[in-house]
N, C-alpha and C. Protein backbone atom coordinates (compact mmCIF):
# COMPACT_ATOMS: atom_id res chain seq x y z
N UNK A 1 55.41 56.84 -39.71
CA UNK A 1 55.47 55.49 -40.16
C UNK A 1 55.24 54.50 -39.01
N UNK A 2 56.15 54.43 -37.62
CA UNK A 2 55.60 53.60 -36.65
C UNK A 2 54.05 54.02 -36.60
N UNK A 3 53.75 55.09 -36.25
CA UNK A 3 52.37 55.11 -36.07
C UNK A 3 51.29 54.51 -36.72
N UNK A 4 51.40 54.68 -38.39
CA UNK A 4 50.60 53.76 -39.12
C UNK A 4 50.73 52.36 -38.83
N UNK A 5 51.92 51.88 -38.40
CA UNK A 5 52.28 50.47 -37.78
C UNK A 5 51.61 50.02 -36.86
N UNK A 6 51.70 50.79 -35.94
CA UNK A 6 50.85 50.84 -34.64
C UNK A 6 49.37 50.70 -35.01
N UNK A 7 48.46 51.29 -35.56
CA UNK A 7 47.74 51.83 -36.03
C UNK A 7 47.05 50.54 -36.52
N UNK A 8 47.63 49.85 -37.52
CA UNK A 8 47.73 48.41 -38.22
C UNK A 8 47.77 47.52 -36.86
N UNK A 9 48.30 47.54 -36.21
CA UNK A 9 47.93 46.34 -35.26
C UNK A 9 46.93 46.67 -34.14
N UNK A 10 46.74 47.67 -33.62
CA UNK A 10 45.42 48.26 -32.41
C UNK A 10 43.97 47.92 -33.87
N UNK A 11 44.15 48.16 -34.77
CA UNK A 11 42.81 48.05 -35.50
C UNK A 11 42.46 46.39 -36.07
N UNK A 12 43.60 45.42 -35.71
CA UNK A 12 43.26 44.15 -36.06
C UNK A 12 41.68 43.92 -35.40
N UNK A 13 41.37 43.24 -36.25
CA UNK A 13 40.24 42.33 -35.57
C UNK A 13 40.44 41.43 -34.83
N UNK A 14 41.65 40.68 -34.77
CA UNK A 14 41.66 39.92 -33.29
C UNK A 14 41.78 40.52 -32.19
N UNK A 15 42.48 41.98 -32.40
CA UNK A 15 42.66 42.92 -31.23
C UNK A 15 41.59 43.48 -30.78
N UNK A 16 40.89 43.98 -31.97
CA UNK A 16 39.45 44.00 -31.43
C UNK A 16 38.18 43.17 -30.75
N UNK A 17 38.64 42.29 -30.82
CA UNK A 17 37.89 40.74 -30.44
C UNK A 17 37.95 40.71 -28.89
N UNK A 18 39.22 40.73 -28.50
CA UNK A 18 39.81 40.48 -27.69
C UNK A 18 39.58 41.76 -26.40
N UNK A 19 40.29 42.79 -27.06
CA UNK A 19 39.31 44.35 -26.07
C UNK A 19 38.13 43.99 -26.01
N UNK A 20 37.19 43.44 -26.55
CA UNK A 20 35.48 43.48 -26.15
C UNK A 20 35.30 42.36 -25.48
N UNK A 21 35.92 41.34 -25.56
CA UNK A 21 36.13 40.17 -24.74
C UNK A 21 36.46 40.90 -23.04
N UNK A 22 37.61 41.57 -23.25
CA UNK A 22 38.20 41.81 -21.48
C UNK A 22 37.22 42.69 -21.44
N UNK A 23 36.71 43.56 -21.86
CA UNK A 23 35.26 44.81 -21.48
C UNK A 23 34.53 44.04 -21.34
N UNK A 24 33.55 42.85 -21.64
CA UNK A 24 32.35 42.57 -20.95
C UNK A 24 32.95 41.52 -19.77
N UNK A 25 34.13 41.09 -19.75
CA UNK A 25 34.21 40.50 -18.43
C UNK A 25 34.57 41.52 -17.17
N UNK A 26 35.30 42.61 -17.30
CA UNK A 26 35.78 43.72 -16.55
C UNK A 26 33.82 43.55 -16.19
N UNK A 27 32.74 43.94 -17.02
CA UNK A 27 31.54 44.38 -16.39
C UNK A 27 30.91 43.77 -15.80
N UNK A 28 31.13 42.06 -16.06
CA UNK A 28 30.53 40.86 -15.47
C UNK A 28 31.33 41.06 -14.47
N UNK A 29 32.45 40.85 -14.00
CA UNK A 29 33.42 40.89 -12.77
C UNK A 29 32.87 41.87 -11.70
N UNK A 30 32.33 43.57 -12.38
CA UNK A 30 31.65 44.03 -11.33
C UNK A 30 30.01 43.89 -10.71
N UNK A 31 29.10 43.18 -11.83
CA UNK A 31 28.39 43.09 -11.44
C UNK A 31 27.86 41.80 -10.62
N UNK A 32 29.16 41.14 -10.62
CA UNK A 32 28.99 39.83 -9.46
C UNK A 32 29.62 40.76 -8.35
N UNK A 33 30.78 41.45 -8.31
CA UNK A 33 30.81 42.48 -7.14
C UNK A 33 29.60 42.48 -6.19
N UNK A 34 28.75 43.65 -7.08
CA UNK A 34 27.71 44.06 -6.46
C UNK A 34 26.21 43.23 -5.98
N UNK A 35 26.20 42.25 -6.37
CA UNK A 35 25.81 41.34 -6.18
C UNK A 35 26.44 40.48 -4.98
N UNK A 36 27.80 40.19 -4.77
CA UNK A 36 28.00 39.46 -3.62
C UNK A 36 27.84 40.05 -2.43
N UNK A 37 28.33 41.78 -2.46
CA UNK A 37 28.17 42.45 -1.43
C UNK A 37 26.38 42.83 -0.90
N UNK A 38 25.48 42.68 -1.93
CA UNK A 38 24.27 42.50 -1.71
C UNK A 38 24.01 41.12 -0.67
N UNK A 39 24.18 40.12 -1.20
CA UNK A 39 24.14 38.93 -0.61
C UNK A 39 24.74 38.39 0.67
N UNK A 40 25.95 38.82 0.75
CA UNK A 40 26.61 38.62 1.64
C UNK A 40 25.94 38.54 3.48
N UNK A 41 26.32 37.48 3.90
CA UNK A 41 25.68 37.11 5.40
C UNK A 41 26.56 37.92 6.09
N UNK A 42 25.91 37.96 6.93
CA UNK A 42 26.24 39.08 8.53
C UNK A 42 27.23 37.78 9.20
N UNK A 43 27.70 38.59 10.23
CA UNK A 43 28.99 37.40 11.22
C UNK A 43 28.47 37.57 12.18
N UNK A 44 28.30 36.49 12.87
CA UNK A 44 27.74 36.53 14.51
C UNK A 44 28.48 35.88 15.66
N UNK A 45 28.97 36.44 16.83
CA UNK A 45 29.61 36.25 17.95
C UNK A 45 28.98 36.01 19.10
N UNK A 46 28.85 34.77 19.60
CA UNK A 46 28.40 34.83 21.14
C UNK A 46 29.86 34.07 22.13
N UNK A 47 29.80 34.96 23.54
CA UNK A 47 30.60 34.58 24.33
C UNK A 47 30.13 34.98 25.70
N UNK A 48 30.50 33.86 26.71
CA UNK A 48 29.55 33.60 27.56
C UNK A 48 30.72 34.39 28.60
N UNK A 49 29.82 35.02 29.89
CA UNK A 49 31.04 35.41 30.63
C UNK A 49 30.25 34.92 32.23
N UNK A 50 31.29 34.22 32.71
CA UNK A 50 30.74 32.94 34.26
C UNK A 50 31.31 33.76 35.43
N UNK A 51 30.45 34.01 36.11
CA UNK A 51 31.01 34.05 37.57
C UNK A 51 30.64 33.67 38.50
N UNK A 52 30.83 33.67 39.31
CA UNK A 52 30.63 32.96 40.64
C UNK A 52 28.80 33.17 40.97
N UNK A 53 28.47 34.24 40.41
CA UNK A 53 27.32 35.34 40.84
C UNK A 53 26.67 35.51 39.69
N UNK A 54 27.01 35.55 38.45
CA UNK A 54 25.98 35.90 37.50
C UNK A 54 26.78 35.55 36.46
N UNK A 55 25.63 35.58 35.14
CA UNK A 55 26.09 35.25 33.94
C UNK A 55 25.62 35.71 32.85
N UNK A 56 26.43 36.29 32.09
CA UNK A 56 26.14 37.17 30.67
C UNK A 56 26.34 36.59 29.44
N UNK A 57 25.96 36.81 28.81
CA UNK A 57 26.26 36.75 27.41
C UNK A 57 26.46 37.75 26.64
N UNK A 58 27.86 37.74 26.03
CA UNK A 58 27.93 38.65 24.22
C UNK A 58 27.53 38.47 23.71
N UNK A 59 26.59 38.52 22.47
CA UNK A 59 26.36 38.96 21.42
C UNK A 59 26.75 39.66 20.47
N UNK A 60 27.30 39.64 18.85
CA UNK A 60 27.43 40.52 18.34
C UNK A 60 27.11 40.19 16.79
N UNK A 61 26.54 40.95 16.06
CA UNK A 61 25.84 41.08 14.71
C UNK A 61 27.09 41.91 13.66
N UNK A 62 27.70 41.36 13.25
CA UNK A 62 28.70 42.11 12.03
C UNK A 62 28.33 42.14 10.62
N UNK A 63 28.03 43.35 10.20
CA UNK A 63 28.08 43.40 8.51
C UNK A 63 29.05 44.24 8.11
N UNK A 64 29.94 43.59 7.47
CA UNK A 64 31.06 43.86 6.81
C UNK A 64 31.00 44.85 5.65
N UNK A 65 29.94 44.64 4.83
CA UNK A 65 29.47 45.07 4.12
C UNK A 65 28.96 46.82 4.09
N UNK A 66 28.79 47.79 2.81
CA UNK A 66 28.23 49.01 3.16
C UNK A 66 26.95 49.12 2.77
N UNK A 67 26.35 47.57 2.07
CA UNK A 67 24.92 47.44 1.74
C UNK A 67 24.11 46.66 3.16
N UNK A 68 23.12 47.78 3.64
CA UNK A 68 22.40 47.69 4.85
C UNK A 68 21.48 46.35 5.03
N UNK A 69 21.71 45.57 6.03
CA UNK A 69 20.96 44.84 6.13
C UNK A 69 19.90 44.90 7.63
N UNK A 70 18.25 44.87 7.44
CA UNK A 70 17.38 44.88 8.68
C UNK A 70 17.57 43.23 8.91
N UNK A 71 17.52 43.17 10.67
CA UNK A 71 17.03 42.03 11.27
C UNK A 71 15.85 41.92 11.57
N UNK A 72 15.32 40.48 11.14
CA UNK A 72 13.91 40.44 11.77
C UNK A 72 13.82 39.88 12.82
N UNK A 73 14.85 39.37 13.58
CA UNK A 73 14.76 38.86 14.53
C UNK A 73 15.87 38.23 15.57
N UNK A 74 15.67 37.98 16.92
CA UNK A 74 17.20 37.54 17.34
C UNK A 74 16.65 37.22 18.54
N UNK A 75 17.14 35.90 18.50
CA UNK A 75 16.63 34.86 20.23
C UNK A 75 18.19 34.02 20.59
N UNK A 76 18.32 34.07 21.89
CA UNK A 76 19.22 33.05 22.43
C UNK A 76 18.55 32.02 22.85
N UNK A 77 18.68 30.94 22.37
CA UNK A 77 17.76 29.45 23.33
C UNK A 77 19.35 28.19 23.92
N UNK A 78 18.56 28.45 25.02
CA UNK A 78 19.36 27.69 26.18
C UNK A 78 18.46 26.26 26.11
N UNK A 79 19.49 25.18 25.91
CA UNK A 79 18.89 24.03 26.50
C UNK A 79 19.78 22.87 26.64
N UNK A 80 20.46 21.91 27.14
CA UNK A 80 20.99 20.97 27.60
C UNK A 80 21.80 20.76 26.26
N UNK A 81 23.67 20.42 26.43
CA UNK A 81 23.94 20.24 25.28
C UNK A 81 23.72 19.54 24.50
N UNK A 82 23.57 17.95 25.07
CA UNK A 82 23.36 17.33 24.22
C UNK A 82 21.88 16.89 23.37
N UNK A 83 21.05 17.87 23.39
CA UNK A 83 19.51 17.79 23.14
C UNK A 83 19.70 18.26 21.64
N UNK A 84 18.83 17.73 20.86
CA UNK A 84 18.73 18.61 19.84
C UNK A 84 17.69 19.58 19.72
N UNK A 85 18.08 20.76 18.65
CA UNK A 85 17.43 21.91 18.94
C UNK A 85 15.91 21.87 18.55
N UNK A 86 15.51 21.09 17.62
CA UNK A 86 14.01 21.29 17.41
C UNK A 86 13.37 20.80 18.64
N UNK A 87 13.69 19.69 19.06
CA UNK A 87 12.81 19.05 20.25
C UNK A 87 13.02 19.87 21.58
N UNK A 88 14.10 20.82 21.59
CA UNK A 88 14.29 21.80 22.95
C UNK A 88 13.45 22.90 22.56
N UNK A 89 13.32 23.15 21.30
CA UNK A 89 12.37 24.72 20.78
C UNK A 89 11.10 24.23 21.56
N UNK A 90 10.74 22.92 21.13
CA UNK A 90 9.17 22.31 20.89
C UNK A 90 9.01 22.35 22.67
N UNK A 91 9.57 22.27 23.40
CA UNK A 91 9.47 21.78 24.89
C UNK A 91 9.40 23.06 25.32
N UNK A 92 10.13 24.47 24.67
CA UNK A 92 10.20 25.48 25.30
C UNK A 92 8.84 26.21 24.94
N UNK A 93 8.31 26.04 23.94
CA UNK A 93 7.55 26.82 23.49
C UNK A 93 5.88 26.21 23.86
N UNK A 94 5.65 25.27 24.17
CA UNK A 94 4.82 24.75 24.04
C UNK A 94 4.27 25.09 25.30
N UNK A 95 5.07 25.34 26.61
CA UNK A 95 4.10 25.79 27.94
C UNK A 95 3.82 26.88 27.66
N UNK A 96 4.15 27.94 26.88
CA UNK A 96 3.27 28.88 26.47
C UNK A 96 2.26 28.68 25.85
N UNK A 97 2.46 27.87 25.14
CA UNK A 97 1.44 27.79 23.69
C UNK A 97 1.44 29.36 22.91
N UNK A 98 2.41 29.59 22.93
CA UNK A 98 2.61 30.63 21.90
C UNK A 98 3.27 30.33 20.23
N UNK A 99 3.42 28.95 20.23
CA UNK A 99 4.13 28.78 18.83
C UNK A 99 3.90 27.68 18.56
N UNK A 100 2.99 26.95 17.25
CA UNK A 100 2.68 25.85 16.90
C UNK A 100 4.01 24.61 16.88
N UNK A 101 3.73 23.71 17.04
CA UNK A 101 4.85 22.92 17.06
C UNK A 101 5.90 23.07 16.02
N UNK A 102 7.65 23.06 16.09
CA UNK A 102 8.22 24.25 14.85
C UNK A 102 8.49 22.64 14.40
N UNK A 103 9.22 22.29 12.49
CA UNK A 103 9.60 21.30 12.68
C UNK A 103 11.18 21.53 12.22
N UNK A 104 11.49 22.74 11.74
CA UNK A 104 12.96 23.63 11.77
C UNK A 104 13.25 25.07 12.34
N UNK A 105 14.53 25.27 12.50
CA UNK A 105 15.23 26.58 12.92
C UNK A 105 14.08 27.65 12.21
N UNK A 106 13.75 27.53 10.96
CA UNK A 106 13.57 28.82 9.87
C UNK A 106 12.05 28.88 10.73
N UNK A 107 11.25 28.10 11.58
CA UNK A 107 9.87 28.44 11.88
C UNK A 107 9.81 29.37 12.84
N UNK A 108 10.75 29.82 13.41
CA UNK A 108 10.64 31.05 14.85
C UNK A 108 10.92 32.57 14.05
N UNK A 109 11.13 32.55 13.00
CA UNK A 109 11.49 33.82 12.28
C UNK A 109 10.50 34.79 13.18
N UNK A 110 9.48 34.54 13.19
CA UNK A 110 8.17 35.73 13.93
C UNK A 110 7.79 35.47 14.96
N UNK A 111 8.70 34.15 15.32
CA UNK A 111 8.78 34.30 16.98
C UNK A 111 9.33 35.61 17.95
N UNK A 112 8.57 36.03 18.51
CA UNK A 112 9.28 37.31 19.19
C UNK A 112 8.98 37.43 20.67
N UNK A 113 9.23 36.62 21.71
CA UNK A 113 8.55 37.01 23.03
C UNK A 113 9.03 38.01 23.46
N UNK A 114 8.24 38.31 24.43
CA UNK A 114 8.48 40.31 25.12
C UNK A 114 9.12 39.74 26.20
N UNK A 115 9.20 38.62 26.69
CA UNK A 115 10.42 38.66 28.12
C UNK A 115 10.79 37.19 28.01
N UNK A 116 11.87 37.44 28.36
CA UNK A 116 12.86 35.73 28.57
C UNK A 116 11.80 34.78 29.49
N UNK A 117 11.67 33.76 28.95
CA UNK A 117 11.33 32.79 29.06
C UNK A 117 12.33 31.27 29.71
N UNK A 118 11.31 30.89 30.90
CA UNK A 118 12.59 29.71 31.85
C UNK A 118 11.70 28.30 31.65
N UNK A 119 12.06 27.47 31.07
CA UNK A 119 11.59 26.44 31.07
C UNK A 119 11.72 25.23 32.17
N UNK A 120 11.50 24.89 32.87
CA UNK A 120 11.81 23.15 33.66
C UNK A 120 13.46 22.98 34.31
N UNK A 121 13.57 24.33 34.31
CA UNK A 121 15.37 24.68 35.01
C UNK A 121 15.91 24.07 34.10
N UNK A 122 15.69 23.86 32.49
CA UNK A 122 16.33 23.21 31.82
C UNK A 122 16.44 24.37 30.48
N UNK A 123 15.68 24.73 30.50
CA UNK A 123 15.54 25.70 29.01
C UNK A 123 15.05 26.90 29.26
N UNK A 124 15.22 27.92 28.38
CA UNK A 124 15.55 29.31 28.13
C UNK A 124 15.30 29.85 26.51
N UNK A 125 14.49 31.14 26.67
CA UNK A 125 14.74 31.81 25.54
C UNK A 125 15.05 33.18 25.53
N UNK A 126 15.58 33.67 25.20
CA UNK A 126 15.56 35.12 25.27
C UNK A 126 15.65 35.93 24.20
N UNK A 127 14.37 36.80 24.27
CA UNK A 127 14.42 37.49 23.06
C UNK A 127 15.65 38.72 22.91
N UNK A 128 16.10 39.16 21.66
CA UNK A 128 17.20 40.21 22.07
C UNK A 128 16.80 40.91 21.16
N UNK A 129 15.30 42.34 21.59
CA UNK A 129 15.19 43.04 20.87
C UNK A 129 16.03 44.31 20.71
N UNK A 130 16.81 44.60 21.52
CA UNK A 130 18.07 44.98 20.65
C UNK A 130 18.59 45.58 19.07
N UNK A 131 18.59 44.50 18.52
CA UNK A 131 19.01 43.83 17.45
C UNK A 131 17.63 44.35 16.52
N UNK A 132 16.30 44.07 16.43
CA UNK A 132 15.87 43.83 15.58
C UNK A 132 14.42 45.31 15.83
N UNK A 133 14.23 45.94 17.24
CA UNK A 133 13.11 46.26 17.33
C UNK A 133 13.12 47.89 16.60
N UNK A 134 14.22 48.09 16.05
CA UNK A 134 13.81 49.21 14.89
C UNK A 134 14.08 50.36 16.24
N UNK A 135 14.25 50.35 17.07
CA UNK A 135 14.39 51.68 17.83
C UNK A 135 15.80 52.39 18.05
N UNK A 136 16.88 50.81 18.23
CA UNK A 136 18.06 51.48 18.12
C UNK A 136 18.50 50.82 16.67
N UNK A 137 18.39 49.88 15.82
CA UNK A 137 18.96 49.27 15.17
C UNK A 137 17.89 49.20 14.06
N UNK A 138 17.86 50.15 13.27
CA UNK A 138 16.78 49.78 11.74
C UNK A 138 17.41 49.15 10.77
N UNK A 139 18.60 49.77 10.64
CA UNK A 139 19.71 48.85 9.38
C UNK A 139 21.13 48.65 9.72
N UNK A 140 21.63 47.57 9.54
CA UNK A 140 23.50 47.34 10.05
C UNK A 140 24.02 47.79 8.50
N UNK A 141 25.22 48.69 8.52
CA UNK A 141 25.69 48.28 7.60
C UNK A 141 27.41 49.26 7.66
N UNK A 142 28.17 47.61 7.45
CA UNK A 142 29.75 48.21 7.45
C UNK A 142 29.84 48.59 9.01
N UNK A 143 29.42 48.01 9.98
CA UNK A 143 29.73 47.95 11.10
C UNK A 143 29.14 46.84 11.99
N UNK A 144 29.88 46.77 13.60
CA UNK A 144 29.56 45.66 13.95
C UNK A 144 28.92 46.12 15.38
N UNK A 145 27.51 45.53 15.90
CA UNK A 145 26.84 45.90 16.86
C UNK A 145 26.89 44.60 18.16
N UNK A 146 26.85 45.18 19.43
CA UNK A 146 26.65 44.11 20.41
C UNK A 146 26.08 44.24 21.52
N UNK A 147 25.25 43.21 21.89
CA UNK A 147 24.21 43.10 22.78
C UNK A 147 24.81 42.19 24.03
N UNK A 148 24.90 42.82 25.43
CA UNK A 148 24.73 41.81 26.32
C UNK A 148 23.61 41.46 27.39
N UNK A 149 23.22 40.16 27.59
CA UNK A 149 22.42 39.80 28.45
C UNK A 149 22.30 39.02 29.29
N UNK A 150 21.50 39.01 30.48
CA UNK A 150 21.91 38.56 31.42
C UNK A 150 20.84 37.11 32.17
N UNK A 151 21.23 35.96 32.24
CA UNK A 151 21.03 35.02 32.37
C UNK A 151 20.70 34.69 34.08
N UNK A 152 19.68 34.44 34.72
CA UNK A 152 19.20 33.47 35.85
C UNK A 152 19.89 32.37 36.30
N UNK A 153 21.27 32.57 36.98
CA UNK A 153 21.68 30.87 37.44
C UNK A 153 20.42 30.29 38.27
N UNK A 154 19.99 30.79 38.99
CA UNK A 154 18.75 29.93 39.32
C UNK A 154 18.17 29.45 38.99
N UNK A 155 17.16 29.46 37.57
CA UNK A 155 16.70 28.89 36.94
C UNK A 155 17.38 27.65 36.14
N UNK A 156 18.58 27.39 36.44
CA UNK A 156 19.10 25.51 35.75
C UNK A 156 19.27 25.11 36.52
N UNK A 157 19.42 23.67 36.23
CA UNK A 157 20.02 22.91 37.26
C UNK A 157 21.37 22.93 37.04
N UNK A 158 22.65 21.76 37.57
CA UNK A 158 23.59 22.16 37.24
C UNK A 158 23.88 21.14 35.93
N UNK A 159 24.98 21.42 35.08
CA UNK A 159 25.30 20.60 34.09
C UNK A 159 25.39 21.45 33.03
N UNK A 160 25.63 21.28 31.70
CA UNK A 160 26.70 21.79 30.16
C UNK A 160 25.01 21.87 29.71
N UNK A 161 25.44 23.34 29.01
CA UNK A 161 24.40 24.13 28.34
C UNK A 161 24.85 24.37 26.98
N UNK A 162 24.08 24.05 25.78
CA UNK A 162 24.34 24.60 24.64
C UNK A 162 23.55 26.09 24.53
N UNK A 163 24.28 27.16 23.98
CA UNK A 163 23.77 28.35 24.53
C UNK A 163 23.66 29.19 22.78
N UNK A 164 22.65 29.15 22.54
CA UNK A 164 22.79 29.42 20.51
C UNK A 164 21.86 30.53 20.20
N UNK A 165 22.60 31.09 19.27
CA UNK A 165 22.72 32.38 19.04
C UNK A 165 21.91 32.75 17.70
N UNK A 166 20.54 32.62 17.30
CA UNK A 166 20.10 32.96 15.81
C UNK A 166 19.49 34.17 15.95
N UNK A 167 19.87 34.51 14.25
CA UNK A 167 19.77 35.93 13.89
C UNK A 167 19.13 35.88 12.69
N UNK A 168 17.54 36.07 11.91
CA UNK A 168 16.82 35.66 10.64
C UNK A 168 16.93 37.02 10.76
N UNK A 169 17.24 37.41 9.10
CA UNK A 169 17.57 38.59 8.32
C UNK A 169 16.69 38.42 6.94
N UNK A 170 15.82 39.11 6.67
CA UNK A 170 15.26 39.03 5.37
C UNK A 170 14.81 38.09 5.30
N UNK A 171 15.15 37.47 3.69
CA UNK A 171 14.55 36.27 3.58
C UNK A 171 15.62 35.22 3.26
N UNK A 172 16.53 34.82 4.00
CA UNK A 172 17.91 34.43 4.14
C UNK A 172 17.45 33.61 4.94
N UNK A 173 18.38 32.25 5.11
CA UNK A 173 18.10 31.11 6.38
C UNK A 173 18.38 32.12 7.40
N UNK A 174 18.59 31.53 8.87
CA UNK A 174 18.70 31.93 9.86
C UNK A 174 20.23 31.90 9.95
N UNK A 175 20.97 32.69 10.55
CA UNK A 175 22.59 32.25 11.49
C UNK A 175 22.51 32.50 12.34
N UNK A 176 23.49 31.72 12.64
CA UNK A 176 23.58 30.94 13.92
C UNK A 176 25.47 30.86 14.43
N UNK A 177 25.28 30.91 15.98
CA UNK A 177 26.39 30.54 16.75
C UNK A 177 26.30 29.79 17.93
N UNK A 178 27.39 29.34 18.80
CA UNK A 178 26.94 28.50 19.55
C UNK A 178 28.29 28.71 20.58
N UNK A 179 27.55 28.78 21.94
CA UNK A 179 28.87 28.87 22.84
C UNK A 179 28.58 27.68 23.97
N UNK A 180 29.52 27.02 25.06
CA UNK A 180 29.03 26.28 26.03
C UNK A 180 28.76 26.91 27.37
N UNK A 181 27.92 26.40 27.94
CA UNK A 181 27.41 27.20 29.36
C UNK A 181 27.72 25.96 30.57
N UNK A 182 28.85 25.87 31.27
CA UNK A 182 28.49 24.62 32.22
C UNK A 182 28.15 25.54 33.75
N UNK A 183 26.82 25.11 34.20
CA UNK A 183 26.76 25.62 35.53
C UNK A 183 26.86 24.91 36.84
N UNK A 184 27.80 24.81 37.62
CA UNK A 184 27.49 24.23 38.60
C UNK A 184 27.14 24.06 39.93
């Protein structure tokens, strides 16, 4: 008798309404899951280390994530803090003439120089193939990788360096970090 009771209320139609209601959200709930962890941006660390004698930089590329992500690319550009970055790209790049004038961050994606670059003791690029040239690093994923490199005090003059850190992944904007460099 409870059972037919039971029975009578699990077979309502509002009860039934309601189970198919929480089942397609339980499936929507995972398939934004899998989807965010698809999407999800990498974490990036730079930290500068000063000495009397030389100067390095950390680097580090984190995906949290267990869905793999390739880098296409990864430059440090050094240039005076208070400059802004398109007009320091445009100044750095241009005594090469290796890169049409950029007019945002997203235009160096296929920028790739083969050796650090010193601009006017004022600016710097450095490529950090590392990160992106497929020999040690084809895919990040669910772990965190780090690169250090090593910087020319000779080449600045003295004074506060914005020292920035981009990393273009796919077809994702660029990220970015930013540490201060004062040399004196």
């Amino acid at each position: 008798m409870i059972l037919l009771e039971l029975n009578k209320i699990l077979t309502n139609p509002i009860i039934e309404i309601l189970k198919l209601i929480g089942g397609l959200a339980g499936i929507a709930a995972l398939i934004w899951k899998f989807y965010d962890i698809r999407k999800r941006y990498i974490k990036l660390k730079i930290a500068i280390n000063h000495t009397e004698k030389t100067i390095s930089i950390l680097t580090a590329v984190e995906n949290p994530t267990s869905s793999p992500k390739k880098i296409d690319n990864a430059l440090l550009i050094i240039s005076p803090e208070e400059e802004d970055i398109v007009p320091a790209i445009n100044s750095i790049t241009q005594v090469k003439k290796e890169v049409p004038e950029i007019k945002s961050i997203t235009d160096l994606k296929n920028y790739k120089p083969t050796e650090k670059l010193y601009v006017d003791n004022r600016y710097a690029i450095l490529p950090l193939k590392y990160f992106y040239s497929g020999v040690e690093n084809v895919h990040i994923a669910d772990e965190s990788i780090t690169y250090r490199s090593s910087l020319d005090k000779s080449k600045f003059n003295s004074g506060n360096y914005s020292v920035r850190f981009y990393v273009y992944c796919g077809g994702r904007y660029p990220r970015s970090s930013q540490d201060l460099l004062t040399i004196y």
